[in-house]
PDB file of N, CA and C in Angstrom:
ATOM      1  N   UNK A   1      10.667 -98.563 -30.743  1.00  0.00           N
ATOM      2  CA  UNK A   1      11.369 -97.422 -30.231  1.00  0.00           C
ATOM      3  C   UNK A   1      10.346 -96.386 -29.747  1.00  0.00           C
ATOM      4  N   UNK A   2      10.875 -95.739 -28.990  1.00  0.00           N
ATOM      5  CA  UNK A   2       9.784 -94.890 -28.241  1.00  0.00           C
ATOM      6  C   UNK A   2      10.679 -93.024 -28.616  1.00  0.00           C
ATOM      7  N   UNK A   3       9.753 -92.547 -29.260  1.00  0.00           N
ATOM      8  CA  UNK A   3       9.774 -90.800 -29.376  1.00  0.00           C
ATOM      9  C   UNK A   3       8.973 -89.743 -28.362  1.00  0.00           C
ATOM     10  N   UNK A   4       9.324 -88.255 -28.137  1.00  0.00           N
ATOM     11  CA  UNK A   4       8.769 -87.762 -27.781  1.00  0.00           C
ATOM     12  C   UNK A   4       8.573 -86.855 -28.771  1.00  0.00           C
ATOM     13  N   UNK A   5       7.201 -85.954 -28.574  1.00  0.00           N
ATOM     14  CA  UNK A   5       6.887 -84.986 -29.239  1.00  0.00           C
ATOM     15  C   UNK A   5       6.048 -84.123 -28.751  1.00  0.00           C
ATOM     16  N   UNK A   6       6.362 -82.742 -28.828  1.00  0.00           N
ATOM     17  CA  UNK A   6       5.410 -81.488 -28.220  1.00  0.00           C
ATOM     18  C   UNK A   6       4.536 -80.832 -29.424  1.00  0.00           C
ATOM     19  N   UNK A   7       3.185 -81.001 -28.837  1.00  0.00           N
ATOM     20  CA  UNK A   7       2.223 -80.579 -29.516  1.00  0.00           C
ATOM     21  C   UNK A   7       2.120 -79.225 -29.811  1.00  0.00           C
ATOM     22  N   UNK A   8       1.764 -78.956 -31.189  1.00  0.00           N
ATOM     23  CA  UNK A   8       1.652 -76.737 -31.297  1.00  0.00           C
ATOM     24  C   UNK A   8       0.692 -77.103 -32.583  1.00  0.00           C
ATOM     25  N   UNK A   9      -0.274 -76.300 -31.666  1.00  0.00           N
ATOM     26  CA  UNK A   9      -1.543 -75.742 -32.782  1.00  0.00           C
ATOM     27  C   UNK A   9      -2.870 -76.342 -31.896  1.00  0.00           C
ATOM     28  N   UNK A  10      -4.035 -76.223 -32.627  1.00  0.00           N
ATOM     29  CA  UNK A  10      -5.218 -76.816 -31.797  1.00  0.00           C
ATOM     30  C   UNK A  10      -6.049 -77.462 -32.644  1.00  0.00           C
ATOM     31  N   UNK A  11      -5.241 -78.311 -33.631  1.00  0.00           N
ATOM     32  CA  UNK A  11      -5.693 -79.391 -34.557  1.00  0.00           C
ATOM     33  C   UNK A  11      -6.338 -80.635 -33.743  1.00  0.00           C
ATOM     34  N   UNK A  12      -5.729 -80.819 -32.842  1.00  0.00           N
ATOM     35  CA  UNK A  12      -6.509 -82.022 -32.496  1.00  0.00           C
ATOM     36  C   UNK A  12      -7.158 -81.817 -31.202  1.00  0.00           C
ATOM     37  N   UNK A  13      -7.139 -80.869 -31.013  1.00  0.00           N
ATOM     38  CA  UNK A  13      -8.284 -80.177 -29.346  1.00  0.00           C
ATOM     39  C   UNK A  13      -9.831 -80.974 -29.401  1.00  0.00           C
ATOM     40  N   UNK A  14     -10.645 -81.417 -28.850  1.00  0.00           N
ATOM     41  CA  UNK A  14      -9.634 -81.533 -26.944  1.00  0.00           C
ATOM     42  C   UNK A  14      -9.034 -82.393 -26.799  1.00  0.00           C
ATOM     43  N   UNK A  15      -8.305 -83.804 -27.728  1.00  0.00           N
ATOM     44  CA  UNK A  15      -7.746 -84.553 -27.015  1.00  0.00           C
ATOM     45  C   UNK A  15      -6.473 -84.316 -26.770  1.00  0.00           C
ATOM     46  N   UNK A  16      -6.125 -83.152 -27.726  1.00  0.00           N
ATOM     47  CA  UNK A  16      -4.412 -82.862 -27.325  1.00  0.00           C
ATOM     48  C   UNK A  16      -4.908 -81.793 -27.379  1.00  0.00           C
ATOM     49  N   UNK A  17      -3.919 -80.404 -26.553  1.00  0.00           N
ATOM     50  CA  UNK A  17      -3.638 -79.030 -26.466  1.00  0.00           C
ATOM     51  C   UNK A  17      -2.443 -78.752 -26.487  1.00  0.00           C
ATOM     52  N   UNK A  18      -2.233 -77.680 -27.342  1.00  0.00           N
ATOM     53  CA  UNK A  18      -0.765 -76.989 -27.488  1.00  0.00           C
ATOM     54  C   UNK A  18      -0.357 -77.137 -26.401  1.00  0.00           C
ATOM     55  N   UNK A  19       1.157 -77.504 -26.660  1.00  0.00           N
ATOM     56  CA  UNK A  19       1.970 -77.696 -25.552  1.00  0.00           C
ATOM     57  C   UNK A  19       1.955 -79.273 -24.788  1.00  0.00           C
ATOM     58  N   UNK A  20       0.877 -79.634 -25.006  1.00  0.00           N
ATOM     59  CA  UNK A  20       0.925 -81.128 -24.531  1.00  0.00           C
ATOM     60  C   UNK A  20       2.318 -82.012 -25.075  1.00  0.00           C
ATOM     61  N   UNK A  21       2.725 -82.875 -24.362  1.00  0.00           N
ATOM     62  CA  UNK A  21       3.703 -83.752 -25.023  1.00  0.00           C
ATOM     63  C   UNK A  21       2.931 -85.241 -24.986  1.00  0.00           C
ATOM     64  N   UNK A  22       3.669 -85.782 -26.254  1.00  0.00           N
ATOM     65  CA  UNK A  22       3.055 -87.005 -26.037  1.00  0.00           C
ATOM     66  C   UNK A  22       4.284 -87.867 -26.478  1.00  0.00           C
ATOM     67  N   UNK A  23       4.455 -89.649 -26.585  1.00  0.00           N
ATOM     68  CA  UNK A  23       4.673 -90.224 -26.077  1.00  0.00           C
ATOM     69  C   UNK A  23       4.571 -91.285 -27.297  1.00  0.00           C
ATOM     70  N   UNK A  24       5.084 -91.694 -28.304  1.00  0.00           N
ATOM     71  CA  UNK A  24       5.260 -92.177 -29.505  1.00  0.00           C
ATOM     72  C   UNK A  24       5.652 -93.889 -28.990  1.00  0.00           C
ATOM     73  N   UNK A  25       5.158 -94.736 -30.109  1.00  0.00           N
ATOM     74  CA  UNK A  25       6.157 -96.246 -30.432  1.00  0.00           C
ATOM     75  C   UNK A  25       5.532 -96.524 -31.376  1.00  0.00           C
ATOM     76  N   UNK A  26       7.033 -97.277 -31.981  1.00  0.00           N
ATOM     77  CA  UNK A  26       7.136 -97.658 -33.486  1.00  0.00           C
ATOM     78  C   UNK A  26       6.507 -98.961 -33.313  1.00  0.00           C
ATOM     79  N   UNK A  27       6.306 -99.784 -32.181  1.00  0.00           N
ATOM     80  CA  UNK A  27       6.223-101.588 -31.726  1.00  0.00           C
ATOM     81  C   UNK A  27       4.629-101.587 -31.943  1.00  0.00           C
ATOM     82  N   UNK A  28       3.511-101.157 -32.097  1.00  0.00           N
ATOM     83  CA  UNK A  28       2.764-101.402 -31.965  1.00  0.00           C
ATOM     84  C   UNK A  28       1.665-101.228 -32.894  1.00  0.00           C
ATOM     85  N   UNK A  29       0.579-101.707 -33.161  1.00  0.00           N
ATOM     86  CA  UNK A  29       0.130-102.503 -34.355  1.00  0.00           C
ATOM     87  C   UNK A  29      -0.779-100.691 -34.288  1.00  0.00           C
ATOM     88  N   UNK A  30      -1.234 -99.886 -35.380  1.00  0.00           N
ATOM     89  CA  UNK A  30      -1.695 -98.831 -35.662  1.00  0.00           C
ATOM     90  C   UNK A  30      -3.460 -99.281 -36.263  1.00  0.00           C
ATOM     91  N   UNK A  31      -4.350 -98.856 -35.619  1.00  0.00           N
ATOM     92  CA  UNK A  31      -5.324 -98.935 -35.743  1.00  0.00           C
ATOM     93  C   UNK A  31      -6.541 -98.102 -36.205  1.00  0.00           C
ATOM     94  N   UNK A  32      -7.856 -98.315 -36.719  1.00  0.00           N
ATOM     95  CA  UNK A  32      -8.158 -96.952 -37.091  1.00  0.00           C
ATOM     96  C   UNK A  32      -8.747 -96.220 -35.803  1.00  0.00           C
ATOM     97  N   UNK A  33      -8.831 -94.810 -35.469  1.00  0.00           N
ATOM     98  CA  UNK A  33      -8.920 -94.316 -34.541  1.00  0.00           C
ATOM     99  C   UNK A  33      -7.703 -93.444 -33.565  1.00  0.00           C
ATOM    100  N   UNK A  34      -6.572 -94.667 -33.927  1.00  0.00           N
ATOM    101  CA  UNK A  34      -5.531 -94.728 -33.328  1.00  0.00           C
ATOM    102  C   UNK A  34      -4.819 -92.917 -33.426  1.00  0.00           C
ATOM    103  N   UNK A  35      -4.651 -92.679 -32.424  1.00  0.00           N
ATOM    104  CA  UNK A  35      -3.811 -91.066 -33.023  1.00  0.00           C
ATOM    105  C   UNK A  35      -2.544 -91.263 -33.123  1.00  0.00           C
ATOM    106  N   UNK A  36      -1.881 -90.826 -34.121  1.00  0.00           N
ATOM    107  CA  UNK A  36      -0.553 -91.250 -34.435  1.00  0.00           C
ATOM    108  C   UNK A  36       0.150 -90.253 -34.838  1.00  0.00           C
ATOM    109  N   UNK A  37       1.827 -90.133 -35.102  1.00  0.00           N
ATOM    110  CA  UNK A  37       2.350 -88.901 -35.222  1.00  0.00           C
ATOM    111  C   UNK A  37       3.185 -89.463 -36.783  1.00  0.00           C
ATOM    112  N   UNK A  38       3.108 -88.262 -38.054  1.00  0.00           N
ATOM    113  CA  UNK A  38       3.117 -89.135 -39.324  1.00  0.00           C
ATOM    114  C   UNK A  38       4.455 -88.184 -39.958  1.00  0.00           C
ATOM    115  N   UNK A  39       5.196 -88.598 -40.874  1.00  0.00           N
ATOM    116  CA  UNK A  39       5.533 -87.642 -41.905  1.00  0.00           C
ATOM    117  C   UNK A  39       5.644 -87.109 -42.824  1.00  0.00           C
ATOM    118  N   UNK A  40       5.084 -86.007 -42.985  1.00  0.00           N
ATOM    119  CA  UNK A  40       4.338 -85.396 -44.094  1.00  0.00           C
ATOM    120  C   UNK A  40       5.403 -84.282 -45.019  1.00  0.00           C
ATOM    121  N   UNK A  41       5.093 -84.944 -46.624  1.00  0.00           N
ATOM    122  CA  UNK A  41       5.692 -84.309 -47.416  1.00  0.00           C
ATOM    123  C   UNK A  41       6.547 -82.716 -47.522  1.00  0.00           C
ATOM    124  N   UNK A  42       5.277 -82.447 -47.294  1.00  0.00           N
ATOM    125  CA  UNK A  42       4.754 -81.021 -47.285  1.00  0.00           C
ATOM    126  C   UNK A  42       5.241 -80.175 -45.997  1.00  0.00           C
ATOM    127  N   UNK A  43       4.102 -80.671 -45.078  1.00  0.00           N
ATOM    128  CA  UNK A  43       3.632 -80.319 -43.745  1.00  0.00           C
ATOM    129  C   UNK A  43       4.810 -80.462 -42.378  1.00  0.00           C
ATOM    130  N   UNK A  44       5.676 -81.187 -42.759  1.00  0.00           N
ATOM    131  CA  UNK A  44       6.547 -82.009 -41.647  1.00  0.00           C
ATOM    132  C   UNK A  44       5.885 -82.999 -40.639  1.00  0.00           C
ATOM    133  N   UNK A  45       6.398 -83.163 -39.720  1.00  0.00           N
ATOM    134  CA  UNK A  45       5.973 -83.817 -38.474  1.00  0.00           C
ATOM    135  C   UNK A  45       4.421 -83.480 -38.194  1.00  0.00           C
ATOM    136  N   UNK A  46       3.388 -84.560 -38.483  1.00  0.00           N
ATOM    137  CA  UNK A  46       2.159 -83.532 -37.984  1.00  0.00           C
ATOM    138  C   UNK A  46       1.600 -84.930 -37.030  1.00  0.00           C
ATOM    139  N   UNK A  47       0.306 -84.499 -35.877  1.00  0.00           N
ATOM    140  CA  UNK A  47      -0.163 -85.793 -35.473  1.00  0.00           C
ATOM    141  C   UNK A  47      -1.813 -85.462 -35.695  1.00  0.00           C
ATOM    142  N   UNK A  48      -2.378 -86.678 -36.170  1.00  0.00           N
ATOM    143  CA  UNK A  48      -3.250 -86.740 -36.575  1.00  0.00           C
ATOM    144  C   UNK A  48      -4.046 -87.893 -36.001  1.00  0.00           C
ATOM    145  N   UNK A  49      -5.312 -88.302 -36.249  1.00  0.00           N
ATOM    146  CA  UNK A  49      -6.171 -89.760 -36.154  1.00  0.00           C
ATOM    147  C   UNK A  49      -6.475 -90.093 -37.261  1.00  0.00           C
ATOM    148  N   UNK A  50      -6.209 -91.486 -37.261  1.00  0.00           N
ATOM    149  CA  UNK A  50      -5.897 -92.577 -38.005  1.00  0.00           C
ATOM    150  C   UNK A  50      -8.015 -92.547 -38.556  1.00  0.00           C
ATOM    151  N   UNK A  51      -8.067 -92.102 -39.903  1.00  0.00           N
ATOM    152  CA  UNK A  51      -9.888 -92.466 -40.612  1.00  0.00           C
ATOM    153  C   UNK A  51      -9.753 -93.821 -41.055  1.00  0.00           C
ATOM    154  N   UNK A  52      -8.838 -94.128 -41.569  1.00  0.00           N
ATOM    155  CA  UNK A  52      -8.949 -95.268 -42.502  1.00  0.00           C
ATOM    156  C   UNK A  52      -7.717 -95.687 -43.157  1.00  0.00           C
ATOM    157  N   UNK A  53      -7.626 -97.322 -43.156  1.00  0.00           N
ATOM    158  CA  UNK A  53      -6.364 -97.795 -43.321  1.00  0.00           C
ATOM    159  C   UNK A  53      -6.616 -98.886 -44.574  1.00  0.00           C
ATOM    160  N   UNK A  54      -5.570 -98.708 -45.387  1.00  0.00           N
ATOM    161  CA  UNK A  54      -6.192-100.110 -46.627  1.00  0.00           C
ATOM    162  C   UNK A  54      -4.671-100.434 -46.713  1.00  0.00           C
ATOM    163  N   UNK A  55      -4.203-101.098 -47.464  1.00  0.00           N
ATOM    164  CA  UNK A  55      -3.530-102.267 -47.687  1.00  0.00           C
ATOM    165  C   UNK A  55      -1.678-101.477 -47.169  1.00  0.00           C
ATOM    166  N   UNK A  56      -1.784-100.566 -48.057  1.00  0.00           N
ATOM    167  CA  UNK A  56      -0.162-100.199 -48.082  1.00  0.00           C
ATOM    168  C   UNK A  56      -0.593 -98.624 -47.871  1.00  0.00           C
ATOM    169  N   UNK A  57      -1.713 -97.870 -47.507  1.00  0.00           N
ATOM    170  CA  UNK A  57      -1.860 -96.657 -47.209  1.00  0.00           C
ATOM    171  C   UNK A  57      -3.032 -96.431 -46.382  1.00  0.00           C
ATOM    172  N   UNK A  58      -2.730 -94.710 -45.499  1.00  0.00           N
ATOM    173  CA  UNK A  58      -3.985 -94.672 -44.602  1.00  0.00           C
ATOM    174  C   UNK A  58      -4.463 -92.881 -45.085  1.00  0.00           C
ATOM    175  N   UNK A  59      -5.258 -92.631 -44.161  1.00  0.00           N
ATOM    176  CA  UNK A  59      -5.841 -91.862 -44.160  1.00  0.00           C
ATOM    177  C   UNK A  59      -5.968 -90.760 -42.798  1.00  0.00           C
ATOM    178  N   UNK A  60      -5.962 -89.342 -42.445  1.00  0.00           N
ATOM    179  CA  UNK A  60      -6.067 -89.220 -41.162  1.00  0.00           C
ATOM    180  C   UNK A  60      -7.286 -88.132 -41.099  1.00  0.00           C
ATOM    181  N   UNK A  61      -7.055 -87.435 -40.091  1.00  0.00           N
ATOM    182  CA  UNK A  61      -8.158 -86.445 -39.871  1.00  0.00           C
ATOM    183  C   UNK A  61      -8.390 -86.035 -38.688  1.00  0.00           C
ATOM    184  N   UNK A  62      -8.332 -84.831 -38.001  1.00  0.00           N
ATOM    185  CA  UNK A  62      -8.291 -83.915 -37.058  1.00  0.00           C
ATOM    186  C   UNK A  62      -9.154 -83.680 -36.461  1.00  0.00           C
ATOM    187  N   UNK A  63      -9.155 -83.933 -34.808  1.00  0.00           N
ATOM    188  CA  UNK A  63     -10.367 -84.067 -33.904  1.00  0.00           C
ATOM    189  C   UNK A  63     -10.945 -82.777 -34.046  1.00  0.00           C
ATOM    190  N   UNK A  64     -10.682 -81.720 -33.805  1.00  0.00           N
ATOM    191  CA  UNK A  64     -10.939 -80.104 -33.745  1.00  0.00           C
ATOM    192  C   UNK A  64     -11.559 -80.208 -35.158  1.00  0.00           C
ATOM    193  N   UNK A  65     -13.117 -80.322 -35.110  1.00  0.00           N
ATOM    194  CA  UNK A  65     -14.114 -79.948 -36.328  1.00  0.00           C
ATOM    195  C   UNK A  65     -13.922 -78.524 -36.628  1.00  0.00           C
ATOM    196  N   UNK A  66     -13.277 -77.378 -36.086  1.00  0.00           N
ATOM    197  CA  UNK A  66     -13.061 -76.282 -36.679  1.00  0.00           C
ATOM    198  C   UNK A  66     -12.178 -75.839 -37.240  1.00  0.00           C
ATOM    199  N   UNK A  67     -11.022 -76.929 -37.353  1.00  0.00           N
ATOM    200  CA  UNK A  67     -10.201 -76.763 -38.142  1.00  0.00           C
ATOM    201  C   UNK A  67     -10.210 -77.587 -39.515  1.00  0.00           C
ATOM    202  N   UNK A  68      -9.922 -77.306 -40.757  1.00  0.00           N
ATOM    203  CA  UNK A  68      -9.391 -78.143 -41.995  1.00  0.00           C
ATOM    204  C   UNK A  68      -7.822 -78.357 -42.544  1.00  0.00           C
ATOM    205  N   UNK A  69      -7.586 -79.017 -42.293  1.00  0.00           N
ATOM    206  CA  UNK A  69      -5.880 -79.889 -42.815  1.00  0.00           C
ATOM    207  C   UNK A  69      -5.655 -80.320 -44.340  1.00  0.00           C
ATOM    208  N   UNK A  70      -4.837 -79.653 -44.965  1.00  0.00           N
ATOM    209  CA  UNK A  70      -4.971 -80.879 -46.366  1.00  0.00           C
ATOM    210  C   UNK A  70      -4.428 -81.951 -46.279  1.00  0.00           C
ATOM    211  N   UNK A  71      -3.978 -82.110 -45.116  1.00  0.00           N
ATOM    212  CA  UNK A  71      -2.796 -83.382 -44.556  1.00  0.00           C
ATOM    213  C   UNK A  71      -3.837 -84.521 -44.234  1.00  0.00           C
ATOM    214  N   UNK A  72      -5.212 -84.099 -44.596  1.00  0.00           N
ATOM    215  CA  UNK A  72      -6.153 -84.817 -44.126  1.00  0.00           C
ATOM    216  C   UNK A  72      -7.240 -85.341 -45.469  1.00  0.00           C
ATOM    217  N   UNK A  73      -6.623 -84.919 -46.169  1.00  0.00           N
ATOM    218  CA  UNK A  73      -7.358 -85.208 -47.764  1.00  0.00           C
ATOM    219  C   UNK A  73      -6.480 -85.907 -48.697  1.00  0.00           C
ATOM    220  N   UNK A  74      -5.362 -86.376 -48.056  1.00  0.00           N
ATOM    221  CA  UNK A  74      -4.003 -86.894 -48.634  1.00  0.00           C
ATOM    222  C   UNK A  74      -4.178 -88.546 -48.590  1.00  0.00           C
ATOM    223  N   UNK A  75      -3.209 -89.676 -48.748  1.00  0.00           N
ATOM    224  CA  UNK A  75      -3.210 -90.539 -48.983  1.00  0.00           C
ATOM    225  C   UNK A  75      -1.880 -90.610 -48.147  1.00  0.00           C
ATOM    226  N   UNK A  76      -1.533 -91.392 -47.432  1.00  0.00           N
ATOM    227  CA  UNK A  76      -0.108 -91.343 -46.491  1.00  0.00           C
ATOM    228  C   UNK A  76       0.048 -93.081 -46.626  1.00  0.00           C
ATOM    229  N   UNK A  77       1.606 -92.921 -47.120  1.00  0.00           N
ATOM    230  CA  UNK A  77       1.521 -94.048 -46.869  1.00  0.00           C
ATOM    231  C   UNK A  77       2.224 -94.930 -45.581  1.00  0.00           C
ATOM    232  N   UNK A  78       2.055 -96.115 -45.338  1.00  0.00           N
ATOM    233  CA  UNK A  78       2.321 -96.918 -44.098  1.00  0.00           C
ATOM    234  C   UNK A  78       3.745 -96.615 -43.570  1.00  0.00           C
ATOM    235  N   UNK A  79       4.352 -96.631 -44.823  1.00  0.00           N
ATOM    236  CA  UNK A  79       6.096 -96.057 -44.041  1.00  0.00           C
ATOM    237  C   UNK A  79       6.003 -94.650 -43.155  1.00  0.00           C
ATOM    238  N   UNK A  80       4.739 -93.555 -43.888  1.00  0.00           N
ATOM    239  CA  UNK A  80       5.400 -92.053 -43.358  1.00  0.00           C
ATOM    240  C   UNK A  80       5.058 -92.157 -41.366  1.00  0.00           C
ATOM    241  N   UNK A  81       4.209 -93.441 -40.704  1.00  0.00           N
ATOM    242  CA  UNK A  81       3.959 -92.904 -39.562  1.00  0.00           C
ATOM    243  C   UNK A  81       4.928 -93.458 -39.013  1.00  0.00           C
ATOM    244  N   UNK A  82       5.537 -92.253 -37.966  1.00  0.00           N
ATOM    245  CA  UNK A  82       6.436 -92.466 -36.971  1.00  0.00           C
ATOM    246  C   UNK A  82       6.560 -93.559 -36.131  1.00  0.00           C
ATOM    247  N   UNK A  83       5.079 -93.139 -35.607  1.00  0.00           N
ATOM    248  CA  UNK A  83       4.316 -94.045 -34.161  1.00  0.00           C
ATOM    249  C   UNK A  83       3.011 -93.695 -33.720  1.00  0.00           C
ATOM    250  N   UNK A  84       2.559 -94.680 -32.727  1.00  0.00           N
ATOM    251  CA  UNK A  84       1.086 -94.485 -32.584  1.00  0.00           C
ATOM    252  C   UNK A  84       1.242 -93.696 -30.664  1.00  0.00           C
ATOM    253  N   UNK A  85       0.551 -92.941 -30.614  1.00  0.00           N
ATOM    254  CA  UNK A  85       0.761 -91.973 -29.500  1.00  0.00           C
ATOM    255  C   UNK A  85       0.388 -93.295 -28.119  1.00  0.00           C
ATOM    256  N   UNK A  86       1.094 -93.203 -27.297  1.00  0.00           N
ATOM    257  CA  UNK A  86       0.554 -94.189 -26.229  1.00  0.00           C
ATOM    258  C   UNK A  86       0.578 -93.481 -25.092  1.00  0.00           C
ATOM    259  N   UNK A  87       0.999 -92.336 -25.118  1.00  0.00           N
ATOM    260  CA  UNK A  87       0.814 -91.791 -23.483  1.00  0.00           C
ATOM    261  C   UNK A  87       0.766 -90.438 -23.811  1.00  0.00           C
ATOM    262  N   UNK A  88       0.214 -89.220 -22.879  1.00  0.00           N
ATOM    263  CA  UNK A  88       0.097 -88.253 -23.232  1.00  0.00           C
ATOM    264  C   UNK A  88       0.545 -87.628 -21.940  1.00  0.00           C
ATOM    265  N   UNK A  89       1.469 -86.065 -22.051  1.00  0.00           N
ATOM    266  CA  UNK A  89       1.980 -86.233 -21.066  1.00  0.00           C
ATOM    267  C   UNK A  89       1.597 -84.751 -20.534  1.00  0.00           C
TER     268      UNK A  89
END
């Protein structure tokens, strides 16, 4: 299935900028690197890049080195991601 979603904040600058939309699917295999859009306990809807993936959980972390996330020190597991971003719009 394919989602849309509009970006707000400058967590993941430069590859996304507020206001950007991007372009979600559930069909496709999530990789590390991969930027993906997840759901978070806490936080709600956030999109992040994929650090590290192990068996039944991953890991993410935010291109923008000037920002810090705790959404990024967390443990997420494989159910919470939406989709992996495939187009940016």
């Amino acid at each position: 299935m394919f989602q849309y979603f509009k970006i707000k904040g400058e967590s993941m600058s430069p590859s996304l900028q507020s206001g950007d939309i991007v372009i979600t699917s559930d069909l496709v295999e999530i990789n590390k690197n991969d930027i993906v859009v997840l759901k978070d306990t806490t936080y709600g809807t956030v999109v992040k890049r994929v650090s590290s993936i192990r068996k039944n959980y991953f890991k993410v972390k935010s291109d923008n080195l000037k920002t810090d996330s705790p959404v990024c020190s967390t443990l997420h597991p494989n159910g919470n991601i939406i989709g992996k971003v495939i187009s940016i719009l």
